[in-house]
N, C-alpha and C. Protein backbone atom coordinates (compact mmCIF):
# COMPACT_ATOMS: atom_id res chain seq x y z
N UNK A 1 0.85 -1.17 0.00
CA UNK A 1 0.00 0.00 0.00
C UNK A 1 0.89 1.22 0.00
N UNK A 2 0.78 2.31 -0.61
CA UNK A 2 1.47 3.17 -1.17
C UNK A 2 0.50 5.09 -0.96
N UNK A 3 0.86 5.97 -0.23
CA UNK A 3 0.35 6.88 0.11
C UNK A 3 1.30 8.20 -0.59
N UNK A 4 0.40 8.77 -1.31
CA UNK A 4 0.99 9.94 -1.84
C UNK A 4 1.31 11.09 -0.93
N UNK A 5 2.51 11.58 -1.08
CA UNK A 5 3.03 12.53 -0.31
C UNK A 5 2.25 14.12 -0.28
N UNK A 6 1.59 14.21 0.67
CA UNK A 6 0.60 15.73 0.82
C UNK A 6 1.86 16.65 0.73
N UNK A 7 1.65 17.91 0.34
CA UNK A 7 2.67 19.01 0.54
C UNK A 7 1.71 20.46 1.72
N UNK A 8 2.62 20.86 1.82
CA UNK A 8 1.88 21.68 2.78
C UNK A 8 0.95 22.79 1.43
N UNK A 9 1.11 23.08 0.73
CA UNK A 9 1.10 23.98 -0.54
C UNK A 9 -0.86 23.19 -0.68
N UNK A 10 -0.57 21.86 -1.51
CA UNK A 10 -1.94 21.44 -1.43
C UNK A 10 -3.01 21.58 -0.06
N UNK A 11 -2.21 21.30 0.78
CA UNK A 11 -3.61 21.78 1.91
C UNK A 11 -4.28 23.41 1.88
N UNK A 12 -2.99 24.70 1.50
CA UNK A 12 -3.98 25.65 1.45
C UNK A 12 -4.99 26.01 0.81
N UNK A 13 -4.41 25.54 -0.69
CA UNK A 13 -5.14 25.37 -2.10
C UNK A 13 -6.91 24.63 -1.63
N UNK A 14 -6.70 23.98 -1.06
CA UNK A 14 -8.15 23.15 -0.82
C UNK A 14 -8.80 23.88 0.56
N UNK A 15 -8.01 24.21 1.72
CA UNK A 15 -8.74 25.41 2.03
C UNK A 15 -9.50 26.41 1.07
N UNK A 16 -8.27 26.82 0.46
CA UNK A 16 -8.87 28.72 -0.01
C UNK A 16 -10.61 27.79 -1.18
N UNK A 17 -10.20 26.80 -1.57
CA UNK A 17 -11.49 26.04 -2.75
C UNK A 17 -12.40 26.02 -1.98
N UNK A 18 -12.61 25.71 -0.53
CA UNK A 18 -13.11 25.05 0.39
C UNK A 18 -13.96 26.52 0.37
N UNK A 19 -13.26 27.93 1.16
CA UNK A 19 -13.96 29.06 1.49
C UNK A 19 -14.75 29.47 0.24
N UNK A 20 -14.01 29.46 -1.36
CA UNK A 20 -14.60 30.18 -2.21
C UNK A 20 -15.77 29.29 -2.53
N UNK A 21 -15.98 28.01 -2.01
CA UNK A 21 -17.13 27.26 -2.27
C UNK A 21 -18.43 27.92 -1.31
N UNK A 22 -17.96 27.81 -0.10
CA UNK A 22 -18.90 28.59 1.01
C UNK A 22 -19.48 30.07 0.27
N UNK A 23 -18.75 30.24 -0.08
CA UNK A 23 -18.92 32.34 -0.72
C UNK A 23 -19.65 32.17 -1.62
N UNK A 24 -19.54 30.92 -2.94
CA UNK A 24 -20.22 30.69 -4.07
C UNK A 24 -22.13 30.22 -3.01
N UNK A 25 -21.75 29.47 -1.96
CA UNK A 25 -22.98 29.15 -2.04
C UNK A 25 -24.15 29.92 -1.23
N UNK A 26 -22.93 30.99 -0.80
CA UNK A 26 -23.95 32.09 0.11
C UNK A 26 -24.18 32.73 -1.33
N UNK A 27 -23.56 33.14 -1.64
CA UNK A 27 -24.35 34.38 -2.79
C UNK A 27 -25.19 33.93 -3.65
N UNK A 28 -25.30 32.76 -3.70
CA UNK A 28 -26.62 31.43 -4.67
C UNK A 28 -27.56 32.01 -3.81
N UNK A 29 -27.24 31.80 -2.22
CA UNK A 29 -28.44 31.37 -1.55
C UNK A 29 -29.03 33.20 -1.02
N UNK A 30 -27.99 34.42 -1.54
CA UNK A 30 -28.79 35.75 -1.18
C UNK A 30 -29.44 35.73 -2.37
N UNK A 31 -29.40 35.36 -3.49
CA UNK A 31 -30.29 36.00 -4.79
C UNK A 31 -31.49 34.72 -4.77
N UNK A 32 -31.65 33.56 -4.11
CA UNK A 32 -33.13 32.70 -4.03
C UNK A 32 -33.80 32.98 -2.92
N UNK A 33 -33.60 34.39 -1.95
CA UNK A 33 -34.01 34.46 -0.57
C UNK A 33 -35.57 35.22 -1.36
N UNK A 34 -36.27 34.80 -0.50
CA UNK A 34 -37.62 35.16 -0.61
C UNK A 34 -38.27 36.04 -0.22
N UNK A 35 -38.33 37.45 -0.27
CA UNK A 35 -39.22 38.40 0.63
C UNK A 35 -40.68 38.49 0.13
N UNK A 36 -41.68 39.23 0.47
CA UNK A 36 -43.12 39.40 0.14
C UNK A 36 -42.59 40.62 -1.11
N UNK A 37 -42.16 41.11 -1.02
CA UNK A 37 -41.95 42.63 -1.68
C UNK A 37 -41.02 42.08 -2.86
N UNK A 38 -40.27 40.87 -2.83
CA UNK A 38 -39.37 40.36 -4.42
C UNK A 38 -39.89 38.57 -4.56
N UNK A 39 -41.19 38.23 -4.63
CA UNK A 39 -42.07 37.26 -4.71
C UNK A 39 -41.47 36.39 -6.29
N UNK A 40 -40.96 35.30 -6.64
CA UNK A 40 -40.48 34.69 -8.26
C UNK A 40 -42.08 35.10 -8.78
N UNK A 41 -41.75 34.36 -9.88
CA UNK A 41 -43.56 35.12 -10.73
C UNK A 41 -43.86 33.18 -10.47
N UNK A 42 -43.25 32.53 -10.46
CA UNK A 42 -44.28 31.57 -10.13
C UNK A 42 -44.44 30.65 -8.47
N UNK A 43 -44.69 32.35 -7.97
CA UNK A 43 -45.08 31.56 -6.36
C UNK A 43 -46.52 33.23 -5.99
N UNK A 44 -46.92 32.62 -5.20
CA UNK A 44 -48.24 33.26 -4.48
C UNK A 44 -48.41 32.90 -3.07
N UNK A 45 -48.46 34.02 -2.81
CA UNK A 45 -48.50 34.01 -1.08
C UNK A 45 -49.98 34.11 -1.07
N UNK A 46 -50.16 32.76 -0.39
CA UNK A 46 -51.71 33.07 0.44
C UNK A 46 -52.14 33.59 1.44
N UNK A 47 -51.62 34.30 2.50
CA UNK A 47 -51.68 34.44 3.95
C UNK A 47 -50.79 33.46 4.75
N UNK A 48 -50.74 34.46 5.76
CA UNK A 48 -50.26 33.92 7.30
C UNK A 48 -49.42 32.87 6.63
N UNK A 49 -48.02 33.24 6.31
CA UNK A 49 -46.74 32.44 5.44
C UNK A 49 -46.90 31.18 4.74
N UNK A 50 -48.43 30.89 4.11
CA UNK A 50 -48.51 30.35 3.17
C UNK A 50 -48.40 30.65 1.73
N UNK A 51 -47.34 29.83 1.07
CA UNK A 51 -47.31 30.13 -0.43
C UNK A 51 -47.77 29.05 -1.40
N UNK A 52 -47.95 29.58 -2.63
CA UNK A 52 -48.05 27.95 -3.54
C UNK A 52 -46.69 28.49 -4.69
N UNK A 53 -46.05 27.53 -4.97
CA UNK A 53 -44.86 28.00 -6.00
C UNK A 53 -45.04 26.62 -7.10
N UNK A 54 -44.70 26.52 -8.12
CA UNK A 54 -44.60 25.86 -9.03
C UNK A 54 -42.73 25.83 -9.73
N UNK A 55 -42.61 24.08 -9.70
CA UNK A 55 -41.15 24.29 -9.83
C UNK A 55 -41.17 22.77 -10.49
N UNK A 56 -40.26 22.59 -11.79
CA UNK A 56 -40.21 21.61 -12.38
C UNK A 56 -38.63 20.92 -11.92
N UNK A 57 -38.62 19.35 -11.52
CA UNK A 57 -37.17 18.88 -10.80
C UNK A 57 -37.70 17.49 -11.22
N UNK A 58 -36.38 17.04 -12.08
CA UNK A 58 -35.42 15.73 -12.72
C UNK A 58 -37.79 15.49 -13.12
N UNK A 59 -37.31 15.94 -14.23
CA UNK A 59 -38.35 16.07 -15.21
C UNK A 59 -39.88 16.16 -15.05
N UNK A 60 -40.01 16.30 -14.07
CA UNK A 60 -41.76 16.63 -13.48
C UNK A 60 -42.07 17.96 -12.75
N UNK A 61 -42.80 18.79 -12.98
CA UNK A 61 -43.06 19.74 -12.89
C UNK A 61 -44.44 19.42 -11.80
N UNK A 62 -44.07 19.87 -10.29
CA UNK A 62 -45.12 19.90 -9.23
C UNK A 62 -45.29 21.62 -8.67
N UNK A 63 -47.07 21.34 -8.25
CA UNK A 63 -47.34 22.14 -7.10
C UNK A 63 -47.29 22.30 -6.00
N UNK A 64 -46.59 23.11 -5.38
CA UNK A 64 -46.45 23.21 -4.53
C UNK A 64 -47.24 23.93 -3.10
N UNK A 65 -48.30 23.37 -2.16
CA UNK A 65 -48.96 24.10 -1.37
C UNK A 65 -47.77 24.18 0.29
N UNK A 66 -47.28 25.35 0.29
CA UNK A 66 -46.60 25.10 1.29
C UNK A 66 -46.05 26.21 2.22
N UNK A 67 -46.09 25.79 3.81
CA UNK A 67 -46.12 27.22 4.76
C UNK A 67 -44.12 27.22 4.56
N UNK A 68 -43.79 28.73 4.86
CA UNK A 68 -42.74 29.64 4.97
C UNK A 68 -43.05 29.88 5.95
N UNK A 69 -41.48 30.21 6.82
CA UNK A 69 -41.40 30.94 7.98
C UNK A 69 -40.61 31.92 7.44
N UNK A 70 -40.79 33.14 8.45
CA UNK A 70 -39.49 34.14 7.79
C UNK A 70 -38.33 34.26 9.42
N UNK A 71 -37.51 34.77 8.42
CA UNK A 71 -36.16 35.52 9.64
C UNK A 71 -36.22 36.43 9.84
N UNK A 72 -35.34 36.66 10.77
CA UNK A 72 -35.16 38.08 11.36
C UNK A 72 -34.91 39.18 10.12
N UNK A 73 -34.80 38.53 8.87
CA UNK A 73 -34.20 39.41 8.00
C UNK A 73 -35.22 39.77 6.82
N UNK A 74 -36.73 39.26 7.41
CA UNK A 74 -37.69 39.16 6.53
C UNK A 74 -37.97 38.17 5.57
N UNK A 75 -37.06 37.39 5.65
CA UNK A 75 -36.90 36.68 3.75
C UNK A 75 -37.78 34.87 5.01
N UNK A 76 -38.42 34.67 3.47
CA UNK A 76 -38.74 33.40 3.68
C UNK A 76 -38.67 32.58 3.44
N UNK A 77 -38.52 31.22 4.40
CA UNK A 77 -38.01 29.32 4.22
C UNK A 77 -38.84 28.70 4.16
N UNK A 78 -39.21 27.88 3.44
CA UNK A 78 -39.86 26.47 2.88
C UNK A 78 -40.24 25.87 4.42
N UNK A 79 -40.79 25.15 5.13
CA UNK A 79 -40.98 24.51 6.06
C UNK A 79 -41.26 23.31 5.64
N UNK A 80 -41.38 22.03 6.26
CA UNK A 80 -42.17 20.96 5.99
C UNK A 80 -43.18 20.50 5.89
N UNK A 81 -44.09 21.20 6.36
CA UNK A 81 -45.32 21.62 6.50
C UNK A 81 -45.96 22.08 5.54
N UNK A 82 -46.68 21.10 4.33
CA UNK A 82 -47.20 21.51 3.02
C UNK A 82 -47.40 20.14 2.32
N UNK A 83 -47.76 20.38 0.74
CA UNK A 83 -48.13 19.29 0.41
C UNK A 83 -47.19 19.50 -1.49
N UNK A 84 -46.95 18.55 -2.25
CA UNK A 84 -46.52 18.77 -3.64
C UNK A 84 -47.54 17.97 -4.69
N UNK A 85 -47.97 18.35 -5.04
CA UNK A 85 -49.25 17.90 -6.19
C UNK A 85 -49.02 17.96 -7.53
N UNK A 86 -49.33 17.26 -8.62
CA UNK A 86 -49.00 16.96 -9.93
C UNK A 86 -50.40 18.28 -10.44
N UNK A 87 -49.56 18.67 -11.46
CA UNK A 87 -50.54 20.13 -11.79
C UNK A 87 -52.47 19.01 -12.31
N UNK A 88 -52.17 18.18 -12.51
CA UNK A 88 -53.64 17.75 -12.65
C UNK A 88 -54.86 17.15 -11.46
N UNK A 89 -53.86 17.02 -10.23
CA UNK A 89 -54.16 16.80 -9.32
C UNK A 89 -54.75 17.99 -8.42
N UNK A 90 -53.17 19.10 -8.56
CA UNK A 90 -53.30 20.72 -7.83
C UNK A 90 -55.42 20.84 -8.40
N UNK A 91 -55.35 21.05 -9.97
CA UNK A 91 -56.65 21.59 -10.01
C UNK A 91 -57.81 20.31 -10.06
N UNK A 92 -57.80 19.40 -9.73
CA UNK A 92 -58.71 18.70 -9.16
C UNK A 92 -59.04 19.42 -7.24
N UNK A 93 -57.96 19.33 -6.84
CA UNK A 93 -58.52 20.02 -5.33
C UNK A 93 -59.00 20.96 -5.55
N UNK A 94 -58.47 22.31 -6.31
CA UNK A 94 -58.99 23.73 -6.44
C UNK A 94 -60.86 23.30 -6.68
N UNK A 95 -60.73 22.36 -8.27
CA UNK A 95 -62.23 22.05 -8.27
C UNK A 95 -63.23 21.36 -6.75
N UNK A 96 -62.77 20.47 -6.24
CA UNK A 96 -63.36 19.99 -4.96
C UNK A 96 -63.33 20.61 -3.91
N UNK A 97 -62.34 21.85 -3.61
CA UNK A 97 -62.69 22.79 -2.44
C UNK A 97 -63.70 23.51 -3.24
N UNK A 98 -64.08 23.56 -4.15
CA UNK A 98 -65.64 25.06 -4.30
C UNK A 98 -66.60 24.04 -3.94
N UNK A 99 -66.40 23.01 -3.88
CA UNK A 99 -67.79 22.11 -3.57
C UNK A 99 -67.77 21.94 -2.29
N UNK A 100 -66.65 21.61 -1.27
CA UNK A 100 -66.43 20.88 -0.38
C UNK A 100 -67.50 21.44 0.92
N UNK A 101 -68.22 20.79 1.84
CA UNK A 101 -69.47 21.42 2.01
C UNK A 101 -68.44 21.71 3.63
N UNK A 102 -67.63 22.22 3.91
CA UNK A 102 -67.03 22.48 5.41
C UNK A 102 -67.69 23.45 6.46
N UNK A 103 -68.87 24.02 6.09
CA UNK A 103 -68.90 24.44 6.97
C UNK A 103 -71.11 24.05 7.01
N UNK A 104 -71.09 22.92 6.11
CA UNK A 104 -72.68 22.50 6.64
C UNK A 104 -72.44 21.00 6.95
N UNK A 105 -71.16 20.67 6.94
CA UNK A 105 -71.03 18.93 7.14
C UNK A 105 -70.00 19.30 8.05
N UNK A 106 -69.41 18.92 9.52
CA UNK A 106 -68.43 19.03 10.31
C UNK A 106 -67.83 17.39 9.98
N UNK A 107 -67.95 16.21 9.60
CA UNK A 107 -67.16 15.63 9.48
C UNK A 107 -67.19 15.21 7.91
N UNK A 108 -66.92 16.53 7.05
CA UNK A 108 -66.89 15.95 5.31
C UNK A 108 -65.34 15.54 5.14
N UNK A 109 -65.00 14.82 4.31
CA UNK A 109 -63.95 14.15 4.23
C UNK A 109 -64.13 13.46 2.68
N UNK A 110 -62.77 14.51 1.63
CA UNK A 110 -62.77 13.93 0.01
C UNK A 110 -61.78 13.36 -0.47
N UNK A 111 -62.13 12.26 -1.23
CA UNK A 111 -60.80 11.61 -1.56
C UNK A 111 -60.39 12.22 -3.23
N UNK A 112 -59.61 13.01 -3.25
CA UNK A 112 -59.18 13.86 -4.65
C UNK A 112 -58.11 12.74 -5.92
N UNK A 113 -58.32 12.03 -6.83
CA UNK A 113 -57.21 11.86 -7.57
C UNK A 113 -56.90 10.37 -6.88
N UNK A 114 -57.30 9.70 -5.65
CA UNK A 114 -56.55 8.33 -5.23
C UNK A 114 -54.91 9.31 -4.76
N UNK A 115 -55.01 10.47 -4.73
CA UNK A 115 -53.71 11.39 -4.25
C UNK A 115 -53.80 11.98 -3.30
N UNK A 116 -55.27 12.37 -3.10
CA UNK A 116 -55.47 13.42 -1.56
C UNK A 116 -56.58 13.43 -1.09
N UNK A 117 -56.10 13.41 0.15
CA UNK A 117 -57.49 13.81 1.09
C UNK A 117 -57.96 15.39 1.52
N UNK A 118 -59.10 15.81 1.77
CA UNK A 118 -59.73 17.17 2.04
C UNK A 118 -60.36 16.55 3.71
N UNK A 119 -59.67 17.18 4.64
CA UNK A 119 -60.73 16.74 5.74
C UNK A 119 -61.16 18.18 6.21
N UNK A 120 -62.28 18.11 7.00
CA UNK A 120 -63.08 19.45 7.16
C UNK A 120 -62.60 19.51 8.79
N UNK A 121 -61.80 20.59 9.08
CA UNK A 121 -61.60 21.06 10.25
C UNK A 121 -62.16 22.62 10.52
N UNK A 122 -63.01 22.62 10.33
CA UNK A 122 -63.98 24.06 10.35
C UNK A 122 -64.37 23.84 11.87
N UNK A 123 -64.17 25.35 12.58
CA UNK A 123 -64.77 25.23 14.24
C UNK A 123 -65.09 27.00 14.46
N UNK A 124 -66.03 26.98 15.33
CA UNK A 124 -66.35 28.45 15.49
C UNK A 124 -66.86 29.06 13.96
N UNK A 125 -67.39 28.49 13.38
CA UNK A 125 -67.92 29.31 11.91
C UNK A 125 -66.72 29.79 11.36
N UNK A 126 -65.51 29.50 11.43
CA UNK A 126 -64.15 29.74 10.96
C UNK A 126 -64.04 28.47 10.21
N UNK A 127 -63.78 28.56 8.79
CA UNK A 127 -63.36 27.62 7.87
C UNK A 127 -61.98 27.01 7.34
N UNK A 128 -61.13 25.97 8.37
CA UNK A 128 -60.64 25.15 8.15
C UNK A 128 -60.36 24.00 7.24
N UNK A 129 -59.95 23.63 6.19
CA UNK A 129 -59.39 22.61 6.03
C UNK A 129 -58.16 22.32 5.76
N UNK A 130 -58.11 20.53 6.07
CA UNK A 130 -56.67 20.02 5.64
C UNK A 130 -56.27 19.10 4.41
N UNK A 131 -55.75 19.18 3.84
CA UNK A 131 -54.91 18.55 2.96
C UNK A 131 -53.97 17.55 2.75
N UNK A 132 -53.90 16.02 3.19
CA UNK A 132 -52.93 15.14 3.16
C UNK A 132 -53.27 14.17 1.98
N UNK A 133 -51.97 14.03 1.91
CA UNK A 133 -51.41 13.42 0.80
C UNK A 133 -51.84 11.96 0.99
N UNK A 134 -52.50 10.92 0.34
CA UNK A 134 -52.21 9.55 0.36
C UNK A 134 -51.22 9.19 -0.45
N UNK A 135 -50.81 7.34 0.28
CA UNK A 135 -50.27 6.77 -0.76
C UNK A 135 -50.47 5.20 -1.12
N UNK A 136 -50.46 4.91 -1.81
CA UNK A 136 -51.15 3.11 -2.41
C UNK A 136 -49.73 2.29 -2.41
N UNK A 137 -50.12 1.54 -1.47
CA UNK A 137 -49.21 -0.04 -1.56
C UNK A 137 -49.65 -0.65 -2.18
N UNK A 138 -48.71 -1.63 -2.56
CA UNK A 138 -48.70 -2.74 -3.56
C UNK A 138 -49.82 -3.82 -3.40
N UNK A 139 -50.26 -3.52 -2.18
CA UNK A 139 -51.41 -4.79 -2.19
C UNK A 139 -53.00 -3.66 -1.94
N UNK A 140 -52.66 -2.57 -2.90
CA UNK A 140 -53.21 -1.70 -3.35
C UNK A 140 -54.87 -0.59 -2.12
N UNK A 141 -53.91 -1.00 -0.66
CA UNK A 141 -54.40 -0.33 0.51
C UNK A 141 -53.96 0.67 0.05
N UNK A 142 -54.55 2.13 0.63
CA UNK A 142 -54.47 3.26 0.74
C UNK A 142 -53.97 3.64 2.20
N UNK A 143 -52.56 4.46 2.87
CA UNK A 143 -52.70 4.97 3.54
C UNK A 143 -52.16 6.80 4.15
N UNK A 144 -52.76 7.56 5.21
CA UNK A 144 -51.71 8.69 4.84
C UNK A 144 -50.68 9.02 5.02
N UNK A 145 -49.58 9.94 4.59
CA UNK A 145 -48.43 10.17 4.52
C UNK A 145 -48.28 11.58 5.49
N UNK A 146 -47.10 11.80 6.26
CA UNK A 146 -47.18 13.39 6.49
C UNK A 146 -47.62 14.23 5.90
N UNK A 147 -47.07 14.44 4.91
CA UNK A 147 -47.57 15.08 3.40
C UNK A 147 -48.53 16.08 4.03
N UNK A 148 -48.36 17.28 4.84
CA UNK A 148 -50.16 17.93 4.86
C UNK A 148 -50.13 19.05 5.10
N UNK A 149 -50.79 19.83 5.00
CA UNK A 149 -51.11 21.41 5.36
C UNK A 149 -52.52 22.12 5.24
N UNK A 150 -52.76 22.74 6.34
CA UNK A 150 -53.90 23.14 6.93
C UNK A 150 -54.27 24.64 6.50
N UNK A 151 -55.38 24.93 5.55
CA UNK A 151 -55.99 26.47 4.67
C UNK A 151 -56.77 26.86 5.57
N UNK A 152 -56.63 27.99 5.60
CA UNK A 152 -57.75 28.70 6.34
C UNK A 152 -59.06 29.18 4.73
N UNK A 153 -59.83 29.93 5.49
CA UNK A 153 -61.08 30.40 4.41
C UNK A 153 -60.12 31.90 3.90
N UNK A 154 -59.45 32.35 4.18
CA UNK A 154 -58.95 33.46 3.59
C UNK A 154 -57.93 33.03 2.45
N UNK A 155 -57.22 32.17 2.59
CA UNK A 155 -56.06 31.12 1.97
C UNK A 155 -56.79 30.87 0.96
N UNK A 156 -58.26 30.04 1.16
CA UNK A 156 -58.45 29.48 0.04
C UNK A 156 -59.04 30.09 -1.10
N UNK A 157 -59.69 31.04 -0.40
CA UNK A 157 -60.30 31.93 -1.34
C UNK A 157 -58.73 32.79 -2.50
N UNK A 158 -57.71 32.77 -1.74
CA UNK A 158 -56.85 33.39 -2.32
C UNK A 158 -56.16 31.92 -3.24
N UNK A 159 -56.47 31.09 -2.68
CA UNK A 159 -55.90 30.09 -3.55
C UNK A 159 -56.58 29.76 -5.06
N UNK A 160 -58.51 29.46 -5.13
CA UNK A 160 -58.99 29.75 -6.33
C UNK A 160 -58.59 31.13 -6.99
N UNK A 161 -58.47 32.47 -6.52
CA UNK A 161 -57.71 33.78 -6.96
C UNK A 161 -56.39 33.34 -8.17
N UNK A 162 -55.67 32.60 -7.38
CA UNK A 162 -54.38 32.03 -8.44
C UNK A 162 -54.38 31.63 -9.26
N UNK A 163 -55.56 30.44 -9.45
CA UNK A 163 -55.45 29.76 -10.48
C UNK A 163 -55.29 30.37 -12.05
N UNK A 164 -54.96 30.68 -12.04
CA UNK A 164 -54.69 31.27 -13.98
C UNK A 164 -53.40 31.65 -13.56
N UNK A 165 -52.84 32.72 -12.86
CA UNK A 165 -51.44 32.28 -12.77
C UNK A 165 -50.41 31.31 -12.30
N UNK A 166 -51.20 30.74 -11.67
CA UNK A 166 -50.51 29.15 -11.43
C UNK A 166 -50.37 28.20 -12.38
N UNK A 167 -51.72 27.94 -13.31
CA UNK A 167 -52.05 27.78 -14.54
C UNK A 167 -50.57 27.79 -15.45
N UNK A 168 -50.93 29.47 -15.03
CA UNK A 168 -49.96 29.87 -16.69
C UNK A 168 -48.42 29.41 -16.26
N UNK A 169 -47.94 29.84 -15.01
CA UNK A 169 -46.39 29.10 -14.88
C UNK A 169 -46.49 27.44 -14.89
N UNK A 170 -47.39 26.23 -14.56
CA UNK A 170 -47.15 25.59 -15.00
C UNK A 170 -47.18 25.04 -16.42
N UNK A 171 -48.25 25.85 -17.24
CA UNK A 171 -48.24 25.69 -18.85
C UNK A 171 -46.61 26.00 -19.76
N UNK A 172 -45.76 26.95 -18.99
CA UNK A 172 -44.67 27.60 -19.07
C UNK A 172 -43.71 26.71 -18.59
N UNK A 173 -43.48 25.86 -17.49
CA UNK A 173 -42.77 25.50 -16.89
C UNK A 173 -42.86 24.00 -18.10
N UNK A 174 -43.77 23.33 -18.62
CA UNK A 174 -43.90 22.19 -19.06
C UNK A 174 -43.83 22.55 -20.79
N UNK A 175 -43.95 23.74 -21.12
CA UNK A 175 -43.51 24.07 -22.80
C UNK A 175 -42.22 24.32 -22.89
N UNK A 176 -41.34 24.91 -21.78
CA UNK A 176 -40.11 25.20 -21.71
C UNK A 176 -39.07 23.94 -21.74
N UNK A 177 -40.00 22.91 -20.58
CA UNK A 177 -39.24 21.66 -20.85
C UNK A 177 -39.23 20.89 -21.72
N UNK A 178 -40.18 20.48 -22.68
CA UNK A 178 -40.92 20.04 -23.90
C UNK A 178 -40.01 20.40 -25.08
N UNK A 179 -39.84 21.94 -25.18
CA UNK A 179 -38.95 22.49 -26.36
C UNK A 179 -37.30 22.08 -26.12
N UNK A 180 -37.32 22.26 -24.45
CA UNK A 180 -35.90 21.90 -24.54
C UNK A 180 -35.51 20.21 -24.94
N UNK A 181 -36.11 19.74 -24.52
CA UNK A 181 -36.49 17.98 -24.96
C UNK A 181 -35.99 17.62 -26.66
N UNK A 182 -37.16 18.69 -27.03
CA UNK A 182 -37.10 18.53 -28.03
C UNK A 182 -35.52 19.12 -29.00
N UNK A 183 -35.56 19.90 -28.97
CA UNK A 183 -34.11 20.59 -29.35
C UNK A 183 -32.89 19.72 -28.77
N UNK A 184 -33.25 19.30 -27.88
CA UNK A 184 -31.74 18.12 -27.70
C UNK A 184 -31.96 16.91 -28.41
N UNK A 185 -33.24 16.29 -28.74
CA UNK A 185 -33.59 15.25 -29.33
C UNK A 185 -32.99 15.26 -30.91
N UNK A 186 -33.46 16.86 -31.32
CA UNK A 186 -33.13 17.35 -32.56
C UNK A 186 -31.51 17.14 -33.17
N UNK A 187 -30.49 18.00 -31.93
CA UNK A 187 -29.40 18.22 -32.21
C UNK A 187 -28.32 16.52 -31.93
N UNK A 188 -29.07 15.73 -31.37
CA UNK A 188 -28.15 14.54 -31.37
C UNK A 188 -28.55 13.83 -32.49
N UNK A 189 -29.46 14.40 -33.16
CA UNK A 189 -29.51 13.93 -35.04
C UNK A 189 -28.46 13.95 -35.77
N UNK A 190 -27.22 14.85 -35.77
CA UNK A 190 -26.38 15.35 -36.42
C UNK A 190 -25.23 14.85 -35.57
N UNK A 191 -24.15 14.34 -36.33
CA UNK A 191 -23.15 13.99 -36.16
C UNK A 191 -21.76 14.99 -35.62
N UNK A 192 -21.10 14.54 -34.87
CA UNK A 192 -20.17 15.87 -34.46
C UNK A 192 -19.19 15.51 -35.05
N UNK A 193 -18.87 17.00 -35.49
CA UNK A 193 -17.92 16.89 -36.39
C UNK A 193 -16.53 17.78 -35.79
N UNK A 194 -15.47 16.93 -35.81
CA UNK A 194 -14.66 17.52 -34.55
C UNK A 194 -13.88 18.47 -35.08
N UNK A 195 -13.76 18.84 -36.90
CA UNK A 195 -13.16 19.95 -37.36
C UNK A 195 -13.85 21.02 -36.56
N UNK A 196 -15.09 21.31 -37.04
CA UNK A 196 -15.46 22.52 -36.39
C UNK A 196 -15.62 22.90 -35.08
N UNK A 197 -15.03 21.55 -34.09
CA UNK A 197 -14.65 22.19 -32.87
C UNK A 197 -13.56 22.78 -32.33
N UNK A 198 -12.31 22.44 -33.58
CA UNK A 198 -11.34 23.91 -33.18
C UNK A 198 -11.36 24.81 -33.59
N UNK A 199 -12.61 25.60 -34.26
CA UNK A 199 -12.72 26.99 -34.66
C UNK A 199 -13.12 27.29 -33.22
C-alpha cells in the first residue's frame, strides 16, 4: 500500500477552494431568498406564510402548497409543512374545495385523484381545512403520509384567486421543458464533427 506525499502547498489550495465554495454558495443562496416585496412570478403568497410555487425537478413539474417561515431578515423558508401535487391533481382540489361542504357537514372528508385527502376542520364558523397526501401499496391499501397542510377560508379563497397564474407558470414551466427535450432530441440527429470544434 502506497500513500501519496501531501505538501503543505496542497492543503492551502483546498482550504482557499473550500472558502470560495462557502462564498459561491452564500451568494446562490442571497439571490433565491424570498421576501413578500421580491415574490419569483411563479409563487403566491396566500396568507399567514402560506405560499403555492410551481417548480419543475429531474423532469416533473409539481405544485407546490406550502407554509414559509421568515427571519429576522424578513426573507422566507420552505418549512415541511405543506403538500406537492402533480398540476392535474393541484386543479382537481382547487375544483373539490368550491364544492367541499365544510362548513354544513363538520365531518366531510374527500378523496381527490386516489392522491389526496380534504378533511373538514372548520370550528367556530371559521373555515378550516386540511390537505394530506395519500399513498397506495402494492397490495393496493391506501394509507396517509405526512404530506399535509392546513388552509384557512382566507387562503383558500386566495388560492382559487391564483389559479390562472398558477395555470400559466405551470403551462410555461412544461412548454419550456418540452422544447428543450425537443431541441436536444433534434441536435443529437447530427453527427459531431470535430473539425469545427477547433474553430
Amino acid at each position: 500500500m502506497s500513500f501519496a506525499k501531501v505538501s503543505g502547498n496542497s492543503k492551502r489550495k483546498s482550504e482557499k477552494h473550500g472558502q470560495a465554495a462557502k462564498k459561491l454558495c452564500s451568494n446562490e443562496r442571497m439571490e433565491h431568498e424570498i421576501s413578500l416585496s421580491s415574490l419569483p412570478k411563479n409563487m403566491v403568497h396566500l396568507d399567514y406564510g402560506l405560499f403555492v410555487a410551481v417548480n419543475t425537478f429531474q423532469k416533473e413539474t409539481r405544485v407546490h402548497i406550502r407554509v414559509h417561515s421568515s427571519d429576522d431578515n424578513g426573507f422566507f423558508h420552505p418549512t415541511k409543512e405543506g403538500v406537492s401535487l402533480k398540476p392535474e391533481v393541484w386543479s382537481s382540489v382547487l375544483s373539490s374545495l368550491r364544492t367541499f361542504p365544510a362548513l354544513t357537514e363538520p365531518d366531510a372528508v374527500t378523496v381527490v385523484k386516489k392522491d389526496v385527502c380534504i378533511f373538514n376542520q372548520t370550528g367556530n364558523s371559521q373555515m378550516f381545512v386540511s390537505l394530506q397526501r395519500l399513498f397506495q401499496r402494492k397490495d393496493n391499501s391506501f394509507h396517509l403520509v405526512p404530506e399535509r397542510v392546513i388552509l384557512r377560508g382566507v387562503q383558500i379563497e386566495r388560492l382559487w384567486d391564483s389559479y390562472n397564474r398558477i395555470f400559466t407558470c405551470v403551462k410555461s414551466s412544461l412548454l419550456a421543458y418540452t422544447l428543450k427535450e425537443r431541441v436536444n432530441f433534434e441536435i443529437r440527429k447530427y453527427p459531431v464533427d470535430e473539425n469545427s470544434s477547433r474553430f
